[in-house]
PDB file of N, CA and C in Angstrom:
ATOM      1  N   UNK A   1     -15.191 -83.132  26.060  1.00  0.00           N
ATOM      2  CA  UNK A   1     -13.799 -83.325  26.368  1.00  0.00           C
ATOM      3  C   UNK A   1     -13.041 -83.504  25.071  1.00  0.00           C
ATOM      4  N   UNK A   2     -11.798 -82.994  24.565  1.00  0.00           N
ATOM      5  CA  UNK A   2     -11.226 -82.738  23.889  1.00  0.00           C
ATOM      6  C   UNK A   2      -9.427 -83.383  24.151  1.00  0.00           C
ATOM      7  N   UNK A   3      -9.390 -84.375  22.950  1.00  0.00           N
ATOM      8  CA  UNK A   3      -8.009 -85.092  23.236  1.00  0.00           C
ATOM      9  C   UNK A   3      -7.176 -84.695  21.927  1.00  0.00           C
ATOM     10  N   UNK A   4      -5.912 -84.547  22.403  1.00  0.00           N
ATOM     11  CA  UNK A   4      -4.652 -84.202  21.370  1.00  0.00           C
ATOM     12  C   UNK A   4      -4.256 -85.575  21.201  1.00  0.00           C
ATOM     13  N   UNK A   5      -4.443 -85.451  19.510  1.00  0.00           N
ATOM     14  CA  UNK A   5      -4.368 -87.153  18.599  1.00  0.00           C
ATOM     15  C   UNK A   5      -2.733 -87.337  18.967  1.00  0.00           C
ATOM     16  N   UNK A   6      -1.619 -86.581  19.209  1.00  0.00           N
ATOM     17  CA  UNK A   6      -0.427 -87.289  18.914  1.00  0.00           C
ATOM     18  C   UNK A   6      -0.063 -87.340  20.512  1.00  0.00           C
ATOM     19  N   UNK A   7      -0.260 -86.259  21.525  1.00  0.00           N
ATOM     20  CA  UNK A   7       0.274 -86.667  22.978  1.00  0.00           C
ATOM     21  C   UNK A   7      -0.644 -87.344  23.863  1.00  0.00           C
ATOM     22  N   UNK A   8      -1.915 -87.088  23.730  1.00  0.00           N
ATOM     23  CA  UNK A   8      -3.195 -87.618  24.144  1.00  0.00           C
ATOM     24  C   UNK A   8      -3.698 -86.156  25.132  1.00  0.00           C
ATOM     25  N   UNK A   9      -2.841 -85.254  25.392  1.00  0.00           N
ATOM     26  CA  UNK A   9      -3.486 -84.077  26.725  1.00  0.00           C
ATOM     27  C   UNK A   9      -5.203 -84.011  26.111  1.00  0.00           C
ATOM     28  N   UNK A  10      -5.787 -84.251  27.824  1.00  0.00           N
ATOM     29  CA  UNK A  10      -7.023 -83.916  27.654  1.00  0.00           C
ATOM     30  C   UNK A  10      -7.550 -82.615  28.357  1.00  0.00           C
ATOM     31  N   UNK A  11      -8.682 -82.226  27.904  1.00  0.00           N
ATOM     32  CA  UNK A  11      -9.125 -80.795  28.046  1.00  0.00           C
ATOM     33  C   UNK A  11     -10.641 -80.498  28.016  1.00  0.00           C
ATOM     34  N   UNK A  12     -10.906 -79.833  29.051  1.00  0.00           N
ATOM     35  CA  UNK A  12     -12.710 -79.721  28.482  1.00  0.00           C
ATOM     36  C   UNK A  12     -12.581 -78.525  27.500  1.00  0.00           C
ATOM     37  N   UNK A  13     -13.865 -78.988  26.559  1.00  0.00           N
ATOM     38  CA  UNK A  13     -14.088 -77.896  25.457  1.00  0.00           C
ATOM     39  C   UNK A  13     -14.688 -76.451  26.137  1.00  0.00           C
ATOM     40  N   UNK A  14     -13.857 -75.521  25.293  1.00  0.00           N
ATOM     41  CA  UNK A  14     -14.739 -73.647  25.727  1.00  0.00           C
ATOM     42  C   UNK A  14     -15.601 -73.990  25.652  1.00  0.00           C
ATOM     43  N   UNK A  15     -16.903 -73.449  25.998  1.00  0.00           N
ATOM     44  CA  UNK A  15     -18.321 -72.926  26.045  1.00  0.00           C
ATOM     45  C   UNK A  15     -18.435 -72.135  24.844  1.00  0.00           C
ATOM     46  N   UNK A  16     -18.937 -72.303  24.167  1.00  0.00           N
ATOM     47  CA  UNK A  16     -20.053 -71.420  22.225  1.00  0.00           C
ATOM     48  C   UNK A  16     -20.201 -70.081  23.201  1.00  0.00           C
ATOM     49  N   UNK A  17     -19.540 -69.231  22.570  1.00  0.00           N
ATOM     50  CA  UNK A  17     -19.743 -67.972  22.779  1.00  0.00           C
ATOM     51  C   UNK A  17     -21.117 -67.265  21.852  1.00  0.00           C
ATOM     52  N   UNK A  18     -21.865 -66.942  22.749  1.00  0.00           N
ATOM     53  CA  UNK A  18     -23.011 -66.313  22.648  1.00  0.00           C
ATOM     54  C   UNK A  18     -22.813 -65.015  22.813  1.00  0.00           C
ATOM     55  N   UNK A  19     -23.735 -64.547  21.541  1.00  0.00           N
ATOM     56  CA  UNK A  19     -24.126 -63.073  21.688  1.00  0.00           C
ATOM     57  C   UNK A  19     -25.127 -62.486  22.530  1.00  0.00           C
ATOM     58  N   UNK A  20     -24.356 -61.570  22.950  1.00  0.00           N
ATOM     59  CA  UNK A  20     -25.189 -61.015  24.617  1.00  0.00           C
ATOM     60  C   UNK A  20     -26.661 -59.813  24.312  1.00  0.00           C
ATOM     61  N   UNK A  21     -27.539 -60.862  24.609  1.00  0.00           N
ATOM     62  CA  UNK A  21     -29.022 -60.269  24.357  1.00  0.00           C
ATOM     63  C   UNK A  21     -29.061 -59.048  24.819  1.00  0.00           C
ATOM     64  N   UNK A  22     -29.720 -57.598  24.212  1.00  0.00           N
ATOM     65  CA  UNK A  22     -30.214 -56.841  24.855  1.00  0.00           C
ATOM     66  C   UNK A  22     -31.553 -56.300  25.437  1.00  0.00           C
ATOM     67  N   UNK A  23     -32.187 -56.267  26.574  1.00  0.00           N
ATOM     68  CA  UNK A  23     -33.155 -56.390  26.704  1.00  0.00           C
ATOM     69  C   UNK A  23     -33.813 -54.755  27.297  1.00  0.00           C
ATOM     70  N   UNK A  24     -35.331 -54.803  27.736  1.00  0.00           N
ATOM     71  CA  UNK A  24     -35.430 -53.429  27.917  1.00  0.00           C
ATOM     72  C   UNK A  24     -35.576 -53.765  29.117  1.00  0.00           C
ATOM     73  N   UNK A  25     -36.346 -52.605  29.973  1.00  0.00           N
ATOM     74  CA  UNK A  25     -36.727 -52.666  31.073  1.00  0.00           C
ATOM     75  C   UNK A  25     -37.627 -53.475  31.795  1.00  0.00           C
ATOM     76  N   UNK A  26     -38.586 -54.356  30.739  1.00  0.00           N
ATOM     77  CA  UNK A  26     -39.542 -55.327  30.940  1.00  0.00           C
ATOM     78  C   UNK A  26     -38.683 -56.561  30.403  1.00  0.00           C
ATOM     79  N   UNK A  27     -38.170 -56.681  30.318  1.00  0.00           N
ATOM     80  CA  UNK A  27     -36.782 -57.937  30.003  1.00  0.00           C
ATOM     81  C   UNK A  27     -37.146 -58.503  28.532  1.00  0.00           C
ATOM     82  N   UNK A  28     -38.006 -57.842  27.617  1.00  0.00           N
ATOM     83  CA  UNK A  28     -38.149 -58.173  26.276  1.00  0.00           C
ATOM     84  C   UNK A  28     -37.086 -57.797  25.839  1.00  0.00           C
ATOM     85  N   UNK A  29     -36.375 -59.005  24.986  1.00  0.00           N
ATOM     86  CA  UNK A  29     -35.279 -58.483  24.046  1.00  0.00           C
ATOM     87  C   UNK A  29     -35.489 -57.858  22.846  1.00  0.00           C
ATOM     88  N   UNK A  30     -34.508 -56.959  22.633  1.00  0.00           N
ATOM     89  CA  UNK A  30     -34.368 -55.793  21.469  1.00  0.00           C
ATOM     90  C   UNK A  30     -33.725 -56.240  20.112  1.00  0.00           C
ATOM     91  N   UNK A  31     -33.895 -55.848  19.110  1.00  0.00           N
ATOM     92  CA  UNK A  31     -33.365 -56.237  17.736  1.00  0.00           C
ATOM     93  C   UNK A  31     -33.110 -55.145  17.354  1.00  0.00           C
ATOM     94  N   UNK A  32     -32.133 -54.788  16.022  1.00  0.00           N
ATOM     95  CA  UNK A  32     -32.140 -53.887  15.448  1.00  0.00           C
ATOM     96  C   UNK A  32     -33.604 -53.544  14.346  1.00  0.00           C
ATOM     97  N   UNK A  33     -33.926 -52.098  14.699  1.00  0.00           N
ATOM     98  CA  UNK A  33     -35.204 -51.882  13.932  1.00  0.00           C
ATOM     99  C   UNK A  33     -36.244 -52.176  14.685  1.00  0.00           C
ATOM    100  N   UNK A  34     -36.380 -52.253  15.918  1.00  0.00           N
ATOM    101  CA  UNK A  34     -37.496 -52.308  16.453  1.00  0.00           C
ATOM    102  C   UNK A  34     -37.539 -50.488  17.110  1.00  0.00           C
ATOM    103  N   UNK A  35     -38.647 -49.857  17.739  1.00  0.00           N
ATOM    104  CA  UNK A  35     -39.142 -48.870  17.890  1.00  0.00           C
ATOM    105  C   UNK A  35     -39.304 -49.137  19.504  1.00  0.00           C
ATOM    106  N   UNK A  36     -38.744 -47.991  20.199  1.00  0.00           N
ATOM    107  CA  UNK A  36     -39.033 -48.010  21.780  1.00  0.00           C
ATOM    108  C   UNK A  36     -38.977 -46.900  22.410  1.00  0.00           C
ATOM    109  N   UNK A  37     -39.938 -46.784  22.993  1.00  0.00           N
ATOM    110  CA  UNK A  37     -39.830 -45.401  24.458  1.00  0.00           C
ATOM    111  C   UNK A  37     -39.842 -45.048  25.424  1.00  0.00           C
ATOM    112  N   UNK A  38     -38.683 -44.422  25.895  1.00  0.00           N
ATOM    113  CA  UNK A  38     -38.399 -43.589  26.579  1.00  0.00           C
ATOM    114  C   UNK A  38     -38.924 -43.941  28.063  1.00  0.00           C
ATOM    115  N   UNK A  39     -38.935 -44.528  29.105  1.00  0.00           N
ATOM    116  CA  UNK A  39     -39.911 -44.730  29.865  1.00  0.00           C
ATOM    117  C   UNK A  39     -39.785 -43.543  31.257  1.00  0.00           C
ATOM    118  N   UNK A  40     -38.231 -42.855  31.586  1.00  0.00           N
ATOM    119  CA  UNK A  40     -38.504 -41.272  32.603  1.00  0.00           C
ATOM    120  C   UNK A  40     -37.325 -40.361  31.591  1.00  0.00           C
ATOM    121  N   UNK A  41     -37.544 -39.241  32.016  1.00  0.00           N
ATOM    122  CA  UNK A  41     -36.837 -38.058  31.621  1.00  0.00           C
ATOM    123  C   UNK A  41     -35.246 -38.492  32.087  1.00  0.00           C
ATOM    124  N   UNK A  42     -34.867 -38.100  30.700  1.00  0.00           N
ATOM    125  CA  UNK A  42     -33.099 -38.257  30.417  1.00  0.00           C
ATOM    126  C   UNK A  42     -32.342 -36.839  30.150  1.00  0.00           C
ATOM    127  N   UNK A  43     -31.716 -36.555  31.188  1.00  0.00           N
ATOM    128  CA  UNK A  43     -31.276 -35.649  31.123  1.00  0.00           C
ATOM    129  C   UNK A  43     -29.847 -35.785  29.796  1.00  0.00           C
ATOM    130  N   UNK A  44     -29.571 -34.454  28.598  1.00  0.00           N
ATOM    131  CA  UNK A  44     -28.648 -34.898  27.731  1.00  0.00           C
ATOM    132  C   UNK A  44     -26.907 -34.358  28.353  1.00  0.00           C
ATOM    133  N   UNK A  45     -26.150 -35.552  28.481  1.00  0.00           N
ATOM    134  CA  UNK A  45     -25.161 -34.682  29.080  1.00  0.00           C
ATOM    135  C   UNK A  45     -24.401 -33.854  28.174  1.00  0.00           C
ATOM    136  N   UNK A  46     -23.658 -33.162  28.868  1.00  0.00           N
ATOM    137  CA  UNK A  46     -22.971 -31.982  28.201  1.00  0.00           C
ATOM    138  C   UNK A  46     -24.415 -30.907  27.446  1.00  0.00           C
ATOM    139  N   UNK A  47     -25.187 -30.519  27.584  1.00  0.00           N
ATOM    140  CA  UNK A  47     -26.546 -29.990  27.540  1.00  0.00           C
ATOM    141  C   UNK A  47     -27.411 -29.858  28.565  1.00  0.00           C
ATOM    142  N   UNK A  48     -28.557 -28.505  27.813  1.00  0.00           N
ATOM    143  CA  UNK A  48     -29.424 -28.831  28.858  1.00  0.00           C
ATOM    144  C   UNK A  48     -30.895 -29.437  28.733  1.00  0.00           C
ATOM    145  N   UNK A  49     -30.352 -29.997  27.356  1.00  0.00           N
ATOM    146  CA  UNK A  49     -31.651 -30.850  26.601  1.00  0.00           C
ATOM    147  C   UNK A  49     -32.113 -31.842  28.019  1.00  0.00           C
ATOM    148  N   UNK A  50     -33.476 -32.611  27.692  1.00  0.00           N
ATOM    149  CA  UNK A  50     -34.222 -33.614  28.286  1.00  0.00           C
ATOM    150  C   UNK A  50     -34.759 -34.398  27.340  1.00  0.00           C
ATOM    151  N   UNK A  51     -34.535 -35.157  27.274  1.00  0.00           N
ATOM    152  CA  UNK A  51     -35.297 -36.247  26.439  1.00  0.00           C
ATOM    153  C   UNK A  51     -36.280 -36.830  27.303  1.00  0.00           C
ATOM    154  N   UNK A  52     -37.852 -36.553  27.272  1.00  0.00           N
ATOM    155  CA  UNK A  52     -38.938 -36.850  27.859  1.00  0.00           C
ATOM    156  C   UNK A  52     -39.332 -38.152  27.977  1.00  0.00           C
ATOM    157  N   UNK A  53     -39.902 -37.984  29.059  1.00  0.00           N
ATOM    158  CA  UNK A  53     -40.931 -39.850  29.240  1.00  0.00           C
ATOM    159  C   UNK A  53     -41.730 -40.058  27.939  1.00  0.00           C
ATOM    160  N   UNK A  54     -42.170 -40.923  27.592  1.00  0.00           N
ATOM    161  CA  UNK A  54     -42.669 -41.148  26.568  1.00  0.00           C
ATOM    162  C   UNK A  54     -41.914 -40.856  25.118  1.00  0.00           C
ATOM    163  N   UNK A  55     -40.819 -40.139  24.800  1.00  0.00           N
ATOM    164  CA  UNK A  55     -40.017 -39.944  23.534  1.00  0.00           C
ATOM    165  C   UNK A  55     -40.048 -41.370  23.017  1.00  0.00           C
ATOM    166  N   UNK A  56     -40.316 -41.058  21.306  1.00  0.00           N
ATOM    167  CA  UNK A  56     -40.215 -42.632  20.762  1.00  0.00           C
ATOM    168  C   UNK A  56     -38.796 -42.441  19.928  1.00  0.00           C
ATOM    169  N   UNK A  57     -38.289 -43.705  19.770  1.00  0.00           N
ATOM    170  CA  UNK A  57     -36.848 -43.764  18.669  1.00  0.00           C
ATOM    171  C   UNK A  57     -36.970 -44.599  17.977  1.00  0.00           C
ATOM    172  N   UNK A  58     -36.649 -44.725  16.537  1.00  0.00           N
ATOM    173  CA  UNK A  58     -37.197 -45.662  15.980  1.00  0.00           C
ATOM    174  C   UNK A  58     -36.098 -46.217  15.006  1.00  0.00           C
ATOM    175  N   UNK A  59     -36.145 -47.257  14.399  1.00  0.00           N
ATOM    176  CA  UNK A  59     -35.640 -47.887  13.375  1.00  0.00           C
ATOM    177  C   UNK A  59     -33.677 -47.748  14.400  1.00  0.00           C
ATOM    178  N   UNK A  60     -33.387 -47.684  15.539  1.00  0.00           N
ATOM    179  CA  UNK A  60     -31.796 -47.739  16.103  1.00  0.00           C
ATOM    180  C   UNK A  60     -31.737 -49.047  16.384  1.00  0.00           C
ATOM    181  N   UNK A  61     -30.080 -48.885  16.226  1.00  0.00           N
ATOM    182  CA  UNK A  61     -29.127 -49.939  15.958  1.00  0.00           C
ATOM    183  C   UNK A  61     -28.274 -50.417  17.098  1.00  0.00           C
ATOM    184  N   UNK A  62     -28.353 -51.408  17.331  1.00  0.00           N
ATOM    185  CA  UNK A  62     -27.589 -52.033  18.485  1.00  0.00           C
ATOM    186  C   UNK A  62     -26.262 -51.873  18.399  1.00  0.00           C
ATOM    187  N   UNK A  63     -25.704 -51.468  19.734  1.00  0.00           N
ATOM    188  CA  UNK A  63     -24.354 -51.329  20.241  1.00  0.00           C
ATOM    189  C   UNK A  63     -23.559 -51.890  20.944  1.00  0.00           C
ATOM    190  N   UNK A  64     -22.408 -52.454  20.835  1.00  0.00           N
ATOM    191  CA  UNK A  64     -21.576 -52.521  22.289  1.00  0.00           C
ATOM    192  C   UNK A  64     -20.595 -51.151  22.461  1.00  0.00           C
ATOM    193  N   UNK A  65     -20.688 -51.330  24.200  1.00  0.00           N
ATOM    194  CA  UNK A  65     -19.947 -50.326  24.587  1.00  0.00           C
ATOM    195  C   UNK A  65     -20.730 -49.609  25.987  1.00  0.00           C
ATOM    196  N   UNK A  66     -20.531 -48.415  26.316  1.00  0.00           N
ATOM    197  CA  UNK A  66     -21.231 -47.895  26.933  1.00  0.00           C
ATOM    198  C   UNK A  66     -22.722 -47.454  27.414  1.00  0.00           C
ATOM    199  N   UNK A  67     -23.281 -47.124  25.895  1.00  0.00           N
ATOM    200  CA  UNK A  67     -24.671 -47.574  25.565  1.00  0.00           C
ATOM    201  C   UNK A  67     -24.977 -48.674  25.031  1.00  0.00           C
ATOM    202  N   UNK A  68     -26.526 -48.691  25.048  1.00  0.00           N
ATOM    203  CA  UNK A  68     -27.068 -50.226  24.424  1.00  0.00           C
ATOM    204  C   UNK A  68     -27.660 -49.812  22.568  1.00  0.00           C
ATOM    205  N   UNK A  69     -28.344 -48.543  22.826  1.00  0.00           N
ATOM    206  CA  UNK A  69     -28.533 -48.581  21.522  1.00  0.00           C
ATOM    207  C   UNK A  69     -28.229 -47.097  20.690  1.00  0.00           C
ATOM    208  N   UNK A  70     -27.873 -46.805  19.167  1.00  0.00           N
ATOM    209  CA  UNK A  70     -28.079 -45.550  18.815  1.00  0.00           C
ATOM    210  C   UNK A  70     -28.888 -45.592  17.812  1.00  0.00           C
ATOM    211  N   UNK A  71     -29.241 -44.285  17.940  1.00  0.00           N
ATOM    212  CA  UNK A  71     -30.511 -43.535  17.592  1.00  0.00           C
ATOM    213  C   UNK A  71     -31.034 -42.198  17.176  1.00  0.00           C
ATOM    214  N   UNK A  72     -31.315 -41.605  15.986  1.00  0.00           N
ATOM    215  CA  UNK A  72     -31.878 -40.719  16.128  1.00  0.00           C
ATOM    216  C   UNK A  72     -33.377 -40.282  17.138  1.00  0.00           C
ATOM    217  N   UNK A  73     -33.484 -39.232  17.494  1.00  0.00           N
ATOM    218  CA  UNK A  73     -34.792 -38.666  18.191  1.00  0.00           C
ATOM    219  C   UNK A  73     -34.711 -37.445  17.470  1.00  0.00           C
ATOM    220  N   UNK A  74     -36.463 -37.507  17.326  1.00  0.00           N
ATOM    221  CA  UNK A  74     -36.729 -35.833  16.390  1.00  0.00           C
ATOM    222  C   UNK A  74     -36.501 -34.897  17.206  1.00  0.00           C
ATOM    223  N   UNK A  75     -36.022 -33.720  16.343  1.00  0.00           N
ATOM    224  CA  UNK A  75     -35.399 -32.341  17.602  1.00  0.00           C
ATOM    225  C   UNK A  75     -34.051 -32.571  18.561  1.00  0.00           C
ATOM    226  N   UNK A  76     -33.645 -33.787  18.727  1.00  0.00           N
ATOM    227  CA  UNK A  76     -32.342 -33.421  19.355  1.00  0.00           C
ATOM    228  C   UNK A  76     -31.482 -34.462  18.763  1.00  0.00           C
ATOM    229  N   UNK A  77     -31.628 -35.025  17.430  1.00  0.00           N
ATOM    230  CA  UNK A  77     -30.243 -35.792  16.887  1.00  0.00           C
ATOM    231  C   UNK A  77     -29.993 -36.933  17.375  1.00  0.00           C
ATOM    232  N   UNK A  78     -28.777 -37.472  16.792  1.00  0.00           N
ATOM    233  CA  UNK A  78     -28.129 -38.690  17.285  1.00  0.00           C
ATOM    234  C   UNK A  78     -28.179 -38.486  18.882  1.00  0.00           C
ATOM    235  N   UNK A  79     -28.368 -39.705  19.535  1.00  0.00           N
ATOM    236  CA  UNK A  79     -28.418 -40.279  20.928  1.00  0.00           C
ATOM    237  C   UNK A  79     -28.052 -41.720  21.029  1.00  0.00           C
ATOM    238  N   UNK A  80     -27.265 -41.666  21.803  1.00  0.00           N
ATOM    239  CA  UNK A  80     -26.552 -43.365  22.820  1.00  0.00           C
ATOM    240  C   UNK A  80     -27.753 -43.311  24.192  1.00  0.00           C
ATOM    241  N   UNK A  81     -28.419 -44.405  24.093  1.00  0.00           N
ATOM    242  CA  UNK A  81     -28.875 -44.695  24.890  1.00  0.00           C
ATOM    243  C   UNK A  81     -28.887 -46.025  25.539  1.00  0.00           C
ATOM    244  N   UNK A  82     -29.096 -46.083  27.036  1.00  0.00           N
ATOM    245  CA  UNK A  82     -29.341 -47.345  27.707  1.00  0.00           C
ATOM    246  C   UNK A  82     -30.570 -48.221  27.418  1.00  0.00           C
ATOM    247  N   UNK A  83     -30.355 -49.007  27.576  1.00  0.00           N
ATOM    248  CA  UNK A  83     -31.747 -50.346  27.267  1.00  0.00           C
ATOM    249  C   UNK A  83     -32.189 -50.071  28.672  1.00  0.00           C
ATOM    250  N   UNK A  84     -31.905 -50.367  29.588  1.00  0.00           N
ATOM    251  CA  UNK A  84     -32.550 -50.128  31.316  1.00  0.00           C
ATOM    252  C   UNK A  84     -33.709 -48.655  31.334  1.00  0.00           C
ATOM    253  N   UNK A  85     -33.385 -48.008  30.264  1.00  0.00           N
ATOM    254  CA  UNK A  85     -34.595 -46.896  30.424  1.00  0.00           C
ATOM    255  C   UNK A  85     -35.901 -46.547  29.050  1.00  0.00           C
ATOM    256  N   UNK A  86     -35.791 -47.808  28.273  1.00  0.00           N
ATOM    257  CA  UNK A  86     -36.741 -47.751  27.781  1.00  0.00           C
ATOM    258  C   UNK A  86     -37.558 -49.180  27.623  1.00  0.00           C
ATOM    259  N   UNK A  87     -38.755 -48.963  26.909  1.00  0.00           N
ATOM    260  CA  UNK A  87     -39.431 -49.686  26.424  1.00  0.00           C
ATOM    261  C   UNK A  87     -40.030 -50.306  25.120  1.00  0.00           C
ATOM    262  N   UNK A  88     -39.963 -51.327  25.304  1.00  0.00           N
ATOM    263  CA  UNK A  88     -40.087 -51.658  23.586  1.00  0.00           C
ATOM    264  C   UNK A  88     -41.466 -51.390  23.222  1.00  0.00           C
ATOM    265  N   UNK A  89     -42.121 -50.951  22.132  1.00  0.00           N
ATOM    266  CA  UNK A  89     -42.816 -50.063  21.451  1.00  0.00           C
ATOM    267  C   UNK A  89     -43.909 -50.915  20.619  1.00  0.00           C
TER     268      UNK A  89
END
């Protein structure tokens, strides 16, 4: 609880804003630089690439936004991907 020294208004204190964990599909959380794969076939939109079960990505960097992480993958480039479809490595 939080009091103003000259009128006295009291107030409960915000809550510590925490940074929002990302986790995979087995609920292990992710860091930047960790290595994970792929766990079903991802279709690439706007393409007619697939990024396969088992594809590994390695050394990507955490995101906010739409995806959870980016990433190169060998043979098809930069990729935004979801944390809900892979596995940590």
């Amino acid at each position: 609880m939080l009091i103003h020294p000259e009128c006295g208004h009291e107030w409960a204190q915000a809550p510590a804003t925490t940074a929002k964990v990302i986790k995979d599909f087995a609920r292990n959380p992710l860091t930047d630089g960790n290595s994970v794969t792929v766990i079903k076939d991802l279709k690439v939109k706007g393409s007619s690439l697939v990024v396969k079960r088992g594809t590994r990505a390695r050394n990507f960097h955490l995101v906010k936004g739409d995806h959870d992480i980016d990433c190169n993958i060998d043979g098809m480039g930069a990729m935004g991907l979801k944390a809900e479809f892979l596995k940590k490595a």
